[in-house]
Protein backbone atom coordinates (compact mmCIF):
# COMPACT_ATOMS: atom_id res chain seq x y z
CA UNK A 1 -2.98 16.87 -30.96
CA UNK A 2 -6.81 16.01 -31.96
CA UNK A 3 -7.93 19.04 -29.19
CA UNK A 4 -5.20 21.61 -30.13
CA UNK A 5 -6.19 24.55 -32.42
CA UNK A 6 -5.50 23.65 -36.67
CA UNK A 7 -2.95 26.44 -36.59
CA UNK A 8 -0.81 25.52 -33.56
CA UNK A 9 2.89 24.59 -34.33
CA UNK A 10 3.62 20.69 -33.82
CA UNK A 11 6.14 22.26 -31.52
CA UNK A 12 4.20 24.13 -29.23
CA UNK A 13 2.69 20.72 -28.37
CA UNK A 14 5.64 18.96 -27.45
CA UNK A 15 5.90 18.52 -23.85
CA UNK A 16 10.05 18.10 -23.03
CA UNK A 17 10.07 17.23 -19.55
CA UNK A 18 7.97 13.80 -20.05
CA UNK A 19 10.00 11.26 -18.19
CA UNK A 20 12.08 8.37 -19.53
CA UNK A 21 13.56 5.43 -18.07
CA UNK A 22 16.42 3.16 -19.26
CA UNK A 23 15.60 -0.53 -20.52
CA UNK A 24 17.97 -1.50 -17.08
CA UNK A 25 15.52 0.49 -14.47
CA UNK A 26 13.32 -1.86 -12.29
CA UNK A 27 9.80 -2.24 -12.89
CA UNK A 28 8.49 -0.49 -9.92
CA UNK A 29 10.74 2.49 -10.57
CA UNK A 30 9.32 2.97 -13.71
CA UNK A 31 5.50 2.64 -12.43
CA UNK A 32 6.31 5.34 -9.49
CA UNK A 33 7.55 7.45 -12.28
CA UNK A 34 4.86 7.23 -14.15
CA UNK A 35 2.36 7.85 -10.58
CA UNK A 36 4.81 10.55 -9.48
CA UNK A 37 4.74 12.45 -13.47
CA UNK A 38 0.55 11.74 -13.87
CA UNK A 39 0.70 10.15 -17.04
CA UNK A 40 -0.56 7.05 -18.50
CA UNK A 41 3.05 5.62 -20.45
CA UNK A 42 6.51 5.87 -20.03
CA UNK A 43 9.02 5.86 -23.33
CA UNK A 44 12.46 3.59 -23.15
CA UNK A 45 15.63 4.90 -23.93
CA UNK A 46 18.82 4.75 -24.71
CA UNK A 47 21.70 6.28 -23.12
CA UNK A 48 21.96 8.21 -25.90
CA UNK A 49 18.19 9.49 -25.91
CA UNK A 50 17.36 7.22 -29.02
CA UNK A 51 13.76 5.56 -28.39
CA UNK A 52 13.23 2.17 -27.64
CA UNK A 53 9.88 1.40 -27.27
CA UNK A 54 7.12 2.15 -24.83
CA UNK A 55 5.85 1.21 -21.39
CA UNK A 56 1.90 1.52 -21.89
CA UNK A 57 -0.71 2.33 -19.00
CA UNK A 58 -1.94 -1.41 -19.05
CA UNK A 59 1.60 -2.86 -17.95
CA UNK A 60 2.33 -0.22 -15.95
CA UNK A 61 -0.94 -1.48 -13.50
CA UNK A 62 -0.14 -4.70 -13.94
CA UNK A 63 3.53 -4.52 -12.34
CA UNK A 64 1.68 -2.41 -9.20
CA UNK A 65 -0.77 -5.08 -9.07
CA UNK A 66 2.48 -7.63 -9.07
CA UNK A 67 4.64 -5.76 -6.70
CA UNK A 68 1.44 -5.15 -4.12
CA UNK A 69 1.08 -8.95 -4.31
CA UNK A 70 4.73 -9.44 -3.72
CA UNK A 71 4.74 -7.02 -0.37
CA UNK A 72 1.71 -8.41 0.73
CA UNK A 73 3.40 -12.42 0.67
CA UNK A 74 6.78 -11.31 2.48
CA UNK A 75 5.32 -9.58 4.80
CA UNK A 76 3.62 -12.68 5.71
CA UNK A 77 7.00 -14.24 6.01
CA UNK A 78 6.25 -15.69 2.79
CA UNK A 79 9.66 -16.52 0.65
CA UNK A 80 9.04 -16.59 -2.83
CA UNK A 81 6.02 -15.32 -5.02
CA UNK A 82 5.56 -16.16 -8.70
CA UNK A 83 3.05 -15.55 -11.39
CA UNK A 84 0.37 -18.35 -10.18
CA UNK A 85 0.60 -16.40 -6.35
CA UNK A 86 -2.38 -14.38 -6.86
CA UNK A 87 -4.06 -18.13 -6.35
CA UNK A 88 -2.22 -18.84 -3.72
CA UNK A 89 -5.69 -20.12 -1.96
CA UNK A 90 -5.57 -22.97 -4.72
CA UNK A 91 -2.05 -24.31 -4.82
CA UNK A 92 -1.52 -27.72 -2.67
CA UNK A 93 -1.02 -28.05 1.40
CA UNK A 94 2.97 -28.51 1.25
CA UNK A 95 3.39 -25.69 -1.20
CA UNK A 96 1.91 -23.12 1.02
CA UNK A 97 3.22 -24.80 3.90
CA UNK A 98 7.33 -24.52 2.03
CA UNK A 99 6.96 -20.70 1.61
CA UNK A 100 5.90 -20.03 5.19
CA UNK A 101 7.94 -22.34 7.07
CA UNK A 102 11.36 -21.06 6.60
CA UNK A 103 10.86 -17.77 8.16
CA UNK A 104 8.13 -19.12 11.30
CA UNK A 105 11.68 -21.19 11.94
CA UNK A 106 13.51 -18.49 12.51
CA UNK A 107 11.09 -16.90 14.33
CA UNK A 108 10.63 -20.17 16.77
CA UNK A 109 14.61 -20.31 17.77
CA UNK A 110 13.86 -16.63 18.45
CA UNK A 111 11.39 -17.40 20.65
CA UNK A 112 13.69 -18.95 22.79
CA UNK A 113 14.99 -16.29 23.94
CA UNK A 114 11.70 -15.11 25.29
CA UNK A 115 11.67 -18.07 27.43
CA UNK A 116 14.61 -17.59 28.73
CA UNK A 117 13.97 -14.00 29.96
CA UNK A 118 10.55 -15.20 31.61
CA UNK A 119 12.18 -18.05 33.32
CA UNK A 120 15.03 -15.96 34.63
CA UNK A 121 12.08 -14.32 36.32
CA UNK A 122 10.12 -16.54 37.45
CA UNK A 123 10.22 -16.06 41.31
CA UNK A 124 9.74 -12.16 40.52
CA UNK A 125 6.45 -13.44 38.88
CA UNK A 126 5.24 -15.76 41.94
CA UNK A 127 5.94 -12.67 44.39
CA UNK A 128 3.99 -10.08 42.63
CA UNK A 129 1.63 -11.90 40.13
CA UNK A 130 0.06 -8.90 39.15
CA UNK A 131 2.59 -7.83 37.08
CA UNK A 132 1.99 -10.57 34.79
CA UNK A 133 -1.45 -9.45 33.99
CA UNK A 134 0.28 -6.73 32.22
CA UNK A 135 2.44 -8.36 29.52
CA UNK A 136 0.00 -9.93 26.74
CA UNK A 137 -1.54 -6.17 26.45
CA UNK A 138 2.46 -4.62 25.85
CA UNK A 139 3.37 -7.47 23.57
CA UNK A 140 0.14 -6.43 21.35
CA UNK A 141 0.40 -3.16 21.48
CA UNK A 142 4.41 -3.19 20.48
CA UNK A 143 4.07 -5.60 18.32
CA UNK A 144 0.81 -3.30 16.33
CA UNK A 145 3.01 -0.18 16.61
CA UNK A 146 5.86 -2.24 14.62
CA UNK A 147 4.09 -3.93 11.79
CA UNK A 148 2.42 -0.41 10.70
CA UNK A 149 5.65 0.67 10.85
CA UNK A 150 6.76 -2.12 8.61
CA UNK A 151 4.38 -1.67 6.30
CA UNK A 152 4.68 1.82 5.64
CA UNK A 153 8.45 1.36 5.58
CA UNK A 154 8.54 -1.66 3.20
CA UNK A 155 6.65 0.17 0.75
CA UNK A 156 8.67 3.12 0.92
CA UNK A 157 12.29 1.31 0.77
CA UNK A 158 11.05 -0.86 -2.55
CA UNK A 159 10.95 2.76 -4.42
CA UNK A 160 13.34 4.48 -2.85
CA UNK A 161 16.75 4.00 -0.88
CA UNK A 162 16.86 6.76 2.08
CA UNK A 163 19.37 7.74 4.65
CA UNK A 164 19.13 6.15 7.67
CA UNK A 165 19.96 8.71 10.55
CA UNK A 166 16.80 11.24 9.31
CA UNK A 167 14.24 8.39 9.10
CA UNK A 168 15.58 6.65 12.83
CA UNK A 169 14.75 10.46 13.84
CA UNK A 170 11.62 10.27 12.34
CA UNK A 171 10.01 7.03 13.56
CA UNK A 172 11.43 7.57 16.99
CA UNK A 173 9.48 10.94 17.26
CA UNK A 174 6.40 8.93 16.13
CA UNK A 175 6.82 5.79 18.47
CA UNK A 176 7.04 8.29 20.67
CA UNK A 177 4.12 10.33 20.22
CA UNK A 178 2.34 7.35 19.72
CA UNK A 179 3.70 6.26 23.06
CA UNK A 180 3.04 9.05 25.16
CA UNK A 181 -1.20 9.23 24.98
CA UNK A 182 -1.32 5.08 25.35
CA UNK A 183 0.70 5.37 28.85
CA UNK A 184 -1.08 8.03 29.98
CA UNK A 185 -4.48 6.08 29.28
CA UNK A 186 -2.83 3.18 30.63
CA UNK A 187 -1.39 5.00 34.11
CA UNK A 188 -5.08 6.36 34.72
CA UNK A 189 -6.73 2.61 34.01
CA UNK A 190 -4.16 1.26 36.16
CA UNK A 191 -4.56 3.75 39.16
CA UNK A 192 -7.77 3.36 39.21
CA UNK A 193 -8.16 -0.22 39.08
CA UNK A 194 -5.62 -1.13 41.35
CA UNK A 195 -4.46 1.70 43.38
CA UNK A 196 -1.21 1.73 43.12
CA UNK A 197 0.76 4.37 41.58
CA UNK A 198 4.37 2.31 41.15
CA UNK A 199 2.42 0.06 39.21
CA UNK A 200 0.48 1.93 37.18
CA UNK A 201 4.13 4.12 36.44
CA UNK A 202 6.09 1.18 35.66
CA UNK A 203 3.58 -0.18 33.04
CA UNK A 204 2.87 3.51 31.51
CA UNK A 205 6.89 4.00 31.32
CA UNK A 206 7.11 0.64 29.63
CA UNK A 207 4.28 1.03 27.34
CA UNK A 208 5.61 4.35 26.23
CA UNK A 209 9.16 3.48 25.73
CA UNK A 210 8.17 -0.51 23.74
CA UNK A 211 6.22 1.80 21.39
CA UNK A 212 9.19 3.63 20.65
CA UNK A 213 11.74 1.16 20.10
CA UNK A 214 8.97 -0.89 18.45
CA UNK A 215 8.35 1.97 15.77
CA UNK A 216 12.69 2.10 15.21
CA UNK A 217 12.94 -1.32 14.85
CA UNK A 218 10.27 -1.94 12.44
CA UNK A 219 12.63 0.69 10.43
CA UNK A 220 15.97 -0.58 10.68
CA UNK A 221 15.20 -4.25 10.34
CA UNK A 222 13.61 -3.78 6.84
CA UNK A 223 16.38 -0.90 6.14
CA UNK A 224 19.29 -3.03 6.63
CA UNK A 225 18.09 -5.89 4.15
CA UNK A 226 17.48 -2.97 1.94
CA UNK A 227 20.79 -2.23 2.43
CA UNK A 228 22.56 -5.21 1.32
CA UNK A 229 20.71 -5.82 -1.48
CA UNK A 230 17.44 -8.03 0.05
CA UNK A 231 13.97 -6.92 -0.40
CA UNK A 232 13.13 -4.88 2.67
CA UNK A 233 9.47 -6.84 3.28
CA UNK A 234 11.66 -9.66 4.52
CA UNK A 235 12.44 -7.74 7.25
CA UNK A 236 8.38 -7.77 8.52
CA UNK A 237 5.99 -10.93 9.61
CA UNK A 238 8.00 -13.58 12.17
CA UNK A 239 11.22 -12.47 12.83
CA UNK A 240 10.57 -8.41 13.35
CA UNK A 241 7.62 -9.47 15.68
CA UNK A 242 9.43 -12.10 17.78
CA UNK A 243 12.20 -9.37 17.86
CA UNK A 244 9.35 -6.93 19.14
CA UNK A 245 8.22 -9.47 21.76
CA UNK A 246 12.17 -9.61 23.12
CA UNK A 247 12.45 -6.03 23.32
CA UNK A 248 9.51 -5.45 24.85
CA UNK A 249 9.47 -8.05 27.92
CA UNK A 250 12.84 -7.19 28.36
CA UNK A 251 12.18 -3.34 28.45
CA UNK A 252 9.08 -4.21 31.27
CA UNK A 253 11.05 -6.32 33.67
CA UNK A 254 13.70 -3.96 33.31
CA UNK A 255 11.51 -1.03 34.27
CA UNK A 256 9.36 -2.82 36.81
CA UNK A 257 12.94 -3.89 38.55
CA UNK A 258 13.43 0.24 39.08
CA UNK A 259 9.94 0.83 40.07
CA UNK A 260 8.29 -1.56 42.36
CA UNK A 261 11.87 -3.63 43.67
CA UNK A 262 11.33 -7.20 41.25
């Protein structure tokens, strides 16, 4: 009002389309409206329309600031997160220790399951050692392709509930893609190295296809908790990794089985 002309008309400056938000909406929602719009408050209404008060640029930073903080603790497998979290550093030894547990649980009976599968191929791994030089590099690899799909997905999901079927399309494509240039590096490193072209293939198939499934399950996991009503970063840290870890041992015995005869 200060910078329009003295003559304008009070409703020439009115700009109708300035979004609202119910005093019901969550937090976030209302801070990604205000992002998405490019402006500094957000009014509360009604149902009817009548004003309730105002959401100013101050709080609106504050609840990013809270709900970043909140990500960034469940995606460490971290349960809860309150107010005195942003000093998490500061609180005592068994504090710290109650939030992570719980989840690094879960992912330890997972683990078992990863013992299991190496043991049930353990004379496979006596008669052609080399194949076991192999496995710590997939594991990383799957597991790195799945937590920055986690991450983007987690952030996404807490603003925004999205079919499932377009985005399984969509990750799969990009596991893939991701995929195909790491196998191909690793075929020609492996070739070289060790001259053998069965090995080389079975690693290159298995890099390509744990990157995939790596990049859809970092997707569903979190989607599915979204789904029934859980905060989708609870899907990420232990349990999506050990899952990753599974998956991908699994996927390289499986192919190496086809290849080279385990």
């Amino acid at each position: 009002m200060l910078a329009a002309p003295s003559a304008a008309a009070l409703s020439s400056l009115i700009v109708e389309d300035w979004p609202v938000v119910r005093p019901e909406i969550d937090q976030e929602h209302a801070a990604t409206l205000a992002h998405d719009h490019r402006v500094s408050a957000v009014p509360v209404v009604a149902e009817d329309g009548r004003p309730l008060g105002l959401i100013p640029g101050l709080a609106l930073l504050d609840v990013l600031a809270q709900e970043h903080h909140e990500d960034v603790h469940r995606l460490a497998g971290i349960l809860k997160m309150g107010a005195k979290d942003r000093h998490a550093l500061d609180d005592p030894p068994m504090l710290r220790a109650g939030r992570r547990l719980p989840w690094l649980l879960v992912g330890l009976v997972l683990s078992t399951g990863v013992t299991v599968l190496m043991a049930g191929f353990e004379r496979a791994l006596q008669a052609n050692i080399v194949i076991a030089f192999f496995i710590p590099a997939l594991v990383y690899l799957a597991d790195a392709v799945g937590t920055q799909t986690e991450a983007v997905v987690v952030r996404g999901l807490s603003l925004e509930m999205r079919p499932l079927p377009p985005l399984l399309l969509g990750e799969l494509a990009t596991g893939a893609l991701i995929g195909l240039p790491l196998a191909l590096i690793a075929f020609l490193g492996i070739w070289l190295a060790y001259d053998d072209a069965s090995l080389a293939g079975g690693v290159a198939i298995s890099l390509f296809a744990a990157s995939s499934i790596a990049s859809v399950l970092g997707l569903l996991l979190p989607w599915l908790l979204a789904r029934i009503g859980l905060d989708p970063a609870f899907g990420s840290g232990p349990v999506a990794t050990i899952l990753q870890d599974l998956l991908t041992i699994a996927v390289y015995f499986a192919v190496m089985a086809m290849v080279i005869g385990l």
